[in-house]
PDB file of N, CA and C in Angstrom:
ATOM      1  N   UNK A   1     308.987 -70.278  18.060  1.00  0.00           N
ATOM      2  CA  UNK A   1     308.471 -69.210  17.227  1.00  0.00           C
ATOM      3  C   UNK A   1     308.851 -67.879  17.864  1.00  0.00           C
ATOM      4  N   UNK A   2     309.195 -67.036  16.768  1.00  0.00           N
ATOM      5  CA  UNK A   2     309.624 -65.561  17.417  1.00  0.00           C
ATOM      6  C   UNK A   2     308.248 -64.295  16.670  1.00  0.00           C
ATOM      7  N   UNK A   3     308.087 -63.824  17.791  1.00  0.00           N
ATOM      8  CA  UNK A   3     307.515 -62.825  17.790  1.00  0.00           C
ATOM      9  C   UNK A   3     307.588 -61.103  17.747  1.00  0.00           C
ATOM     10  N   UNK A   4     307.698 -60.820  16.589  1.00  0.00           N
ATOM     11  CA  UNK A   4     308.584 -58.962  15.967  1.00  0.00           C
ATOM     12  C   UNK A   4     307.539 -58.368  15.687  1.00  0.00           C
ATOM     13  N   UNK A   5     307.317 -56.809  16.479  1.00  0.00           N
ATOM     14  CA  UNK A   5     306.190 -56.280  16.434  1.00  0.00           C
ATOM     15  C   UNK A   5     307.213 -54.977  15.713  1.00  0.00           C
ATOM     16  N   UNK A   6     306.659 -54.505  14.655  1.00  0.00           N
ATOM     17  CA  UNK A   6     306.826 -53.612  13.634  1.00  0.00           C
ATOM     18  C   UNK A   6     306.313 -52.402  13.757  1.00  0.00           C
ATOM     19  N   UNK A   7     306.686 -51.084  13.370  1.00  0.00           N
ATOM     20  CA  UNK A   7     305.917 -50.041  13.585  1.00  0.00           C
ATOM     21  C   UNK A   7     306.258 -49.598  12.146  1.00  0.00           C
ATOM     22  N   UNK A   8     305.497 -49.636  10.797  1.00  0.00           N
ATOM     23  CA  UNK A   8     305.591 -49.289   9.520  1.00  0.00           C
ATOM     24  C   UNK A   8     304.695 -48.261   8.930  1.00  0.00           C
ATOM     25  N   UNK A   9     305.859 -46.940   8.488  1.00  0.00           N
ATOM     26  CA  UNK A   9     304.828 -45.646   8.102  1.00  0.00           C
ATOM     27  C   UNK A   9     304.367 -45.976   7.044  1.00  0.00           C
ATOM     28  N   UNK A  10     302.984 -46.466   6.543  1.00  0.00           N
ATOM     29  CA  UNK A  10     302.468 -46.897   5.261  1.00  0.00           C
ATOM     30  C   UNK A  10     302.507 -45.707   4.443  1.00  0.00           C
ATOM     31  N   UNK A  11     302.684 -44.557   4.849  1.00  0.00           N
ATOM     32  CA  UNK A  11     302.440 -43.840   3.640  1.00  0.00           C
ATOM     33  C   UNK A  11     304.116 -43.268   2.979  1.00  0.00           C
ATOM     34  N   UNK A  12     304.944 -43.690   3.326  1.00  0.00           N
ATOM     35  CA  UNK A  12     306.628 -43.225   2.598  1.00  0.00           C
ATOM     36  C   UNK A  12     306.104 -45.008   1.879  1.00  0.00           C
ATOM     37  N   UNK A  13     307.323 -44.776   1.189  1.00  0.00           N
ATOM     38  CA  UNK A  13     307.383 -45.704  -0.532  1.00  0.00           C
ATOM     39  C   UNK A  13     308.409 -46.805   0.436  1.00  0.00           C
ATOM     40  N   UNK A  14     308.968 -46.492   0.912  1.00  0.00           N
ATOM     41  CA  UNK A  14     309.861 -48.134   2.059  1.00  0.00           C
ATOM     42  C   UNK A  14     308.664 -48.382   2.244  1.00  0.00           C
ATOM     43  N   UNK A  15     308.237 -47.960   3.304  1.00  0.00           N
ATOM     44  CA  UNK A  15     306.987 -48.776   4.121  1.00  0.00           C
ATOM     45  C   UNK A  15     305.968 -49.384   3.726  1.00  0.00           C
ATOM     46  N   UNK A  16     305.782 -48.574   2.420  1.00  0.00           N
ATOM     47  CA  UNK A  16     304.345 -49.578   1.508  1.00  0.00           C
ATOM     48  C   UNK A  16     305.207 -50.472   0.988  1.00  0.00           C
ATOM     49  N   UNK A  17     306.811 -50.568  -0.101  1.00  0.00           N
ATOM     50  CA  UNK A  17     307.311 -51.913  -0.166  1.00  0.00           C
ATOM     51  C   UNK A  17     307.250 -53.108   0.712  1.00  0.00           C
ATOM     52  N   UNK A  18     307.735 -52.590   2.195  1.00  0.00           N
ATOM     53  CA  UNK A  18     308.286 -53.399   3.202  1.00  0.00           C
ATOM     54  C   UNK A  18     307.320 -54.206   3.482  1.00  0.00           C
ATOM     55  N   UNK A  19     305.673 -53.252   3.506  1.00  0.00           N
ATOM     56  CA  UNK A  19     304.020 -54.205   3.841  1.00  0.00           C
ATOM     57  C   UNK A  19     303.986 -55.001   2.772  1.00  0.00           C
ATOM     58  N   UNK A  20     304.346 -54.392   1.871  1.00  0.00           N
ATOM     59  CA  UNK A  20     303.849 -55.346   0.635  1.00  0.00           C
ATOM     60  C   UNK A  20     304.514 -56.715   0.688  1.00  0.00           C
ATOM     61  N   UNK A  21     306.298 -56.846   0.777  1.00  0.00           N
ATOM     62  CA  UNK A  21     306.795 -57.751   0.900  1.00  0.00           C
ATOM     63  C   UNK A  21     306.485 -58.498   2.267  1.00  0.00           C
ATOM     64  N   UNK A  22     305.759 -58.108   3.512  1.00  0.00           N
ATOM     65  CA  UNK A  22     305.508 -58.707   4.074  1.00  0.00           C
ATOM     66  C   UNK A  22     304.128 -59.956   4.149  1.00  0.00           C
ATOM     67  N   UNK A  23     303.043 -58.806   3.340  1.00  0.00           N
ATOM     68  CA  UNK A  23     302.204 -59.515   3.081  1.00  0.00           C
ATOM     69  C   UNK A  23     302.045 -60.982   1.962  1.00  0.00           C
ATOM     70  N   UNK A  24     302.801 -60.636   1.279  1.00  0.00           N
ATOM     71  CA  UNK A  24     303.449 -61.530  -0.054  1.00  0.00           C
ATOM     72  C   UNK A  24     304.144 -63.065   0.829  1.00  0.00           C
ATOM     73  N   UNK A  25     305.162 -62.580   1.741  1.00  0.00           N
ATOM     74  CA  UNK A  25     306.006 -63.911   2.870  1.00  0.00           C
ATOM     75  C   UNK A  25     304.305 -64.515   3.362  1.00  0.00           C
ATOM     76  N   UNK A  26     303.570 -63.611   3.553  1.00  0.00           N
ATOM     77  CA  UNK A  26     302.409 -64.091   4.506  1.00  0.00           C
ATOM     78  C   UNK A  26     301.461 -65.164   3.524  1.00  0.00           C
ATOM     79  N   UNK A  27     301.474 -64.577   2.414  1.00  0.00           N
ATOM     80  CA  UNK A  27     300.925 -65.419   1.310  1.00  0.00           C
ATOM     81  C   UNK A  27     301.113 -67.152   1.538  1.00  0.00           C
ATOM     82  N   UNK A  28     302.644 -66.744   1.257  1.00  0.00           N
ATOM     83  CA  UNK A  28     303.066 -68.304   0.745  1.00  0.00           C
ATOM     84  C   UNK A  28     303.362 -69.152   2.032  1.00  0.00           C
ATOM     85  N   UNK A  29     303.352 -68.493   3.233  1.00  0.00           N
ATOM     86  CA  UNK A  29     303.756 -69.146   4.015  1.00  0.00           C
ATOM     87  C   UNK A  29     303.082 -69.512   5.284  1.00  0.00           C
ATOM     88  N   UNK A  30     302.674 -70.368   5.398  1.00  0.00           N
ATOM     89  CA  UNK A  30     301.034 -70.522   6.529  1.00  0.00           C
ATOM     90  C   UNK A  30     301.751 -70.232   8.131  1.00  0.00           C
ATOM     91  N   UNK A  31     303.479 -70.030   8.149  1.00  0.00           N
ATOM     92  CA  UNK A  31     303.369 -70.023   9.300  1.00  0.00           C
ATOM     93  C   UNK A  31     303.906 -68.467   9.895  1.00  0.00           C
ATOM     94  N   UNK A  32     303.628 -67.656   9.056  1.00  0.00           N
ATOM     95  CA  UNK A  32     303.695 -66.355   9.378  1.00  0.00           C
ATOM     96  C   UNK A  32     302.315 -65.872   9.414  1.00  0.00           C
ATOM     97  N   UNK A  33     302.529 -65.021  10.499  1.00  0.00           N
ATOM     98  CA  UNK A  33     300.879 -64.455  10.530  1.00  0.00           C
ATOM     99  C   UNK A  33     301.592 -63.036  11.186  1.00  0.00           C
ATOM    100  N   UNK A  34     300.662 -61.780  10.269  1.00  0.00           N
ATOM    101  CA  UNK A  34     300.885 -60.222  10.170  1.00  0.00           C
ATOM    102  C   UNK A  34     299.393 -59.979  10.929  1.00  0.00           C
ATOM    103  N   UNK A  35     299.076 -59.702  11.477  1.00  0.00           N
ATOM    104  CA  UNK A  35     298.208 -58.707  12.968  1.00  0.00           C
ATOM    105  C   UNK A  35     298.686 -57.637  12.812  1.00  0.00           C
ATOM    106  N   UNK A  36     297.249 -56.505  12.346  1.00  0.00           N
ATOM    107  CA  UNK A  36     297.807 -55.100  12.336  1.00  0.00           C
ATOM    108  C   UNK A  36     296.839 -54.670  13.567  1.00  0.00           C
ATOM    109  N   UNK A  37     297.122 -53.183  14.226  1.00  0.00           N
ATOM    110  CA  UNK A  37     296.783 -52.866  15.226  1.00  0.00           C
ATOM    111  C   UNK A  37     296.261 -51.462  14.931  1.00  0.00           C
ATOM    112  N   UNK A  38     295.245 -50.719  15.254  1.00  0.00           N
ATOM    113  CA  UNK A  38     295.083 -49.685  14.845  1.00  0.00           C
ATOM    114  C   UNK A  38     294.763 -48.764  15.774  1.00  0.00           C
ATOM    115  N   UNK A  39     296.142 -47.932  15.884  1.00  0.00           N
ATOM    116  CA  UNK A  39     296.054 -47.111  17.434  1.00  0.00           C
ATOM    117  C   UNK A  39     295.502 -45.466  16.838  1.00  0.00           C
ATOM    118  N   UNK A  40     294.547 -45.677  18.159  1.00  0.00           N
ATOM    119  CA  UNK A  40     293.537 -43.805  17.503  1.00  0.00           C
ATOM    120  C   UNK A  40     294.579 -43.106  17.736  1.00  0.00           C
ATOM    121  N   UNK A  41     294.046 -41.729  17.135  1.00  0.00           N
ATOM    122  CA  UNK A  41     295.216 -40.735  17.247  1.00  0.00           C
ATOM    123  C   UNK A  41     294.260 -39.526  18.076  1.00  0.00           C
ATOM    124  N   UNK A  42     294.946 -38.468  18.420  1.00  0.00           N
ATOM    125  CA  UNK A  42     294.902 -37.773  19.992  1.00  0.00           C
ATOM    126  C   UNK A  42     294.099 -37.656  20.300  1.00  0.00           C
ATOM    127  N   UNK A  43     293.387 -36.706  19.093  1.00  0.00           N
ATOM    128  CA  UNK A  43     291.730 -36.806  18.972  1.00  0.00           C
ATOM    129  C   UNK A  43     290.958 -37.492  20.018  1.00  0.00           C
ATOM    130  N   UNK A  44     290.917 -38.750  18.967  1.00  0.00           N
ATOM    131  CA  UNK A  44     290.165 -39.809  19.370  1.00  0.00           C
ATOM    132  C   UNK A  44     290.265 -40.012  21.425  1.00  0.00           C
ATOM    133  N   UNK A  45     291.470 -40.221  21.608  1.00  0.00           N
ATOM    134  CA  UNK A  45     292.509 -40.888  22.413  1.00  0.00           C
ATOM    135  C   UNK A  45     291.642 -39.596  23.657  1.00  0.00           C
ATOM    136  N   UNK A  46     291.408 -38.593  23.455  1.00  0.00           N
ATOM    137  CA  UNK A  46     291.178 -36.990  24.281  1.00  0.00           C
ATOM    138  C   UNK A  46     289.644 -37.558  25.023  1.00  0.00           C
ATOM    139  N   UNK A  47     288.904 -37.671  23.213  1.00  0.00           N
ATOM    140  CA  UNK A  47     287.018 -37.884  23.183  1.00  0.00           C
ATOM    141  C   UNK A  47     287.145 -39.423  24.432  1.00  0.00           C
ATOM    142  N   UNK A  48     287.945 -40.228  23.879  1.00  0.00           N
ATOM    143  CA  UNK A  48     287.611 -41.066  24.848  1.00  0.00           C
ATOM    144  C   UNK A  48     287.552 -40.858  26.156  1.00  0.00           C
ATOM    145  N   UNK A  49     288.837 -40.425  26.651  1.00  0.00           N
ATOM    146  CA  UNK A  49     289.239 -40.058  28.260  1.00  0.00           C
ATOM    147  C   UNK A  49     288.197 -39.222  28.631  1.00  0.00           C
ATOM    148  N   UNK A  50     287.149 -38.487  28.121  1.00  0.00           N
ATOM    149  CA  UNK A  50     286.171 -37.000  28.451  1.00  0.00           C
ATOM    150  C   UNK A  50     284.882 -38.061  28.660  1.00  0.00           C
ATOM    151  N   UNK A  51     284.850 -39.257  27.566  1.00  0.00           N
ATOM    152  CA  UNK A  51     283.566 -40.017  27.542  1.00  0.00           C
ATOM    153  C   UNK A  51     283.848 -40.799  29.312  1.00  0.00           C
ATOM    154  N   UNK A  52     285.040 -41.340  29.275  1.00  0.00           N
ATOM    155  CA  UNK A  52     285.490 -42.697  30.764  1.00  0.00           C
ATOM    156  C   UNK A  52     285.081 -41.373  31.835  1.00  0.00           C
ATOM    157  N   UNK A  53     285.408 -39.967  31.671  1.00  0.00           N
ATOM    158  CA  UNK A  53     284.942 -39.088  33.049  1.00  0.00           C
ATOM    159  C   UNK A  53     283.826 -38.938  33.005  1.00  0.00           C
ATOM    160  N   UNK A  54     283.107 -39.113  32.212  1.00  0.00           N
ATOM    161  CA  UNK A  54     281.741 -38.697  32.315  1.00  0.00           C
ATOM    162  C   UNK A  54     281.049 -37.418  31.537  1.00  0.00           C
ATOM    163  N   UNK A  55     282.308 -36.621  31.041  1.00  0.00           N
ATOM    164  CA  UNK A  55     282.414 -35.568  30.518  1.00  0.00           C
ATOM    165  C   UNK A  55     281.080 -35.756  28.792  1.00  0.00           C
ATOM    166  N   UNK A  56     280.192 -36.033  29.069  1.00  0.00           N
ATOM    167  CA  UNK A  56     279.430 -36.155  27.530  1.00  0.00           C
ATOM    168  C   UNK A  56     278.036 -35.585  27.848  1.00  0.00           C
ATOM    169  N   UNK A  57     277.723 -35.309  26.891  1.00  0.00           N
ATOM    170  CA  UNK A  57     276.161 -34.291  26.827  1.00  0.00           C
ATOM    171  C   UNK A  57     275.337 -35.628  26.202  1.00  0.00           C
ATOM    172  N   UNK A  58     274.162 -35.659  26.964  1.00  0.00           N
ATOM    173  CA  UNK A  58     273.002 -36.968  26.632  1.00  0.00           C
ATOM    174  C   UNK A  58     271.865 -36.229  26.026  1.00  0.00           C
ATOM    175  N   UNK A  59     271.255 -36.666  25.188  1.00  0.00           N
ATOM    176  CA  UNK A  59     270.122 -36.264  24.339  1.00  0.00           C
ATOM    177  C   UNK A  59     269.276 -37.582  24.465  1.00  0.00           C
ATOM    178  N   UNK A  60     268.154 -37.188  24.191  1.00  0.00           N
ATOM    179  CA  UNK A  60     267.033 -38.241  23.980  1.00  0.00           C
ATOM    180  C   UNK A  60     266.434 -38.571  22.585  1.00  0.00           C
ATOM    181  N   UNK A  61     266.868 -37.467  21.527  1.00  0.00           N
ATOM    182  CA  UNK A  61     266.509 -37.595  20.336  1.00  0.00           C
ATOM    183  C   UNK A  61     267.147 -36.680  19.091  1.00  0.00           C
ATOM    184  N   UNK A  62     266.915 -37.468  17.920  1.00  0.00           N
ATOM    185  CA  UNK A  62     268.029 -36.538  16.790  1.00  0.00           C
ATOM    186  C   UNK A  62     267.685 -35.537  17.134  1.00  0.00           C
ATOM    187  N   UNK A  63     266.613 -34.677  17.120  1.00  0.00           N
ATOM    188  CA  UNK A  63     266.060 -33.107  17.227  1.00  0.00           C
ATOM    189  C   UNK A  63     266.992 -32.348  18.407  1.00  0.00           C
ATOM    190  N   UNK A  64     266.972 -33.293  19.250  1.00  0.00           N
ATOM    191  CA  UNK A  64     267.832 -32.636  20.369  1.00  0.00           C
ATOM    192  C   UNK A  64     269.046 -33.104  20.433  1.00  0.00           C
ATOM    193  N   UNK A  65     269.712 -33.554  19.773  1.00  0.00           N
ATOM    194  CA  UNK A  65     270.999 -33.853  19.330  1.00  0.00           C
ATOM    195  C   UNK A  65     271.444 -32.169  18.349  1.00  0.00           C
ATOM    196  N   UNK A  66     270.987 -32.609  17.484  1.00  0.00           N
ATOM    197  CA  UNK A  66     271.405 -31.410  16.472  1.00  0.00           C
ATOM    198  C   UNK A  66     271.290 -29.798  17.005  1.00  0.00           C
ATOM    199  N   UNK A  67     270.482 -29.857  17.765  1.00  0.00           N
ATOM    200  CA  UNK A  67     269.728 -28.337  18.747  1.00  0.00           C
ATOM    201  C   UNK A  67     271.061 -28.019  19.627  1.00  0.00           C
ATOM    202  N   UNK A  68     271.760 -29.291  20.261  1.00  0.00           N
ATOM    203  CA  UNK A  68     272.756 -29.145  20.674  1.00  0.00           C
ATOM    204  C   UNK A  68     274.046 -28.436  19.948  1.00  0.00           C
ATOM    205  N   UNK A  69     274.103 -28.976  19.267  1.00  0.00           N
ATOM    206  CA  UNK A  69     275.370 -28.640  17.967  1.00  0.00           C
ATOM    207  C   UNK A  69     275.184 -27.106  18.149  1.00  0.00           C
TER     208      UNK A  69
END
């Protein structure tokens, strides 16, 4: 068995064909299997690295959650 990891821009008109026809092979065929992966974007990727340092403000309650804001 071979294993092809894909990187497909779903939002151009190839890439939604190309998923589509992939998902369709996946249909009929029990021995293909499509695993999608869903990588955060910088954002996310930033908040995390600030949360792993320690970098986050703790509250004890909504009231003082929002007071924060």
């Amino acid at each position: 068995m071979t294993t092809i990891k894909l990187t497909i821009n779903e939002r151009t008109g190839k890439g939604k064909h190309l998923l589509a026809l992939l998902k369709e092979l996946a249909k009929s065929d029990k021995d293909i299997l499509i695993e999608t992966e869903n990588e955060p974007n910088s954002e996310t990727l930033k908040a995390m690295k600030e949360a792993e340092a320690g970098q986050v403000t703790m509250v004890d309650s909504v009231d003082e959650l929002f007071n924060s804001i």
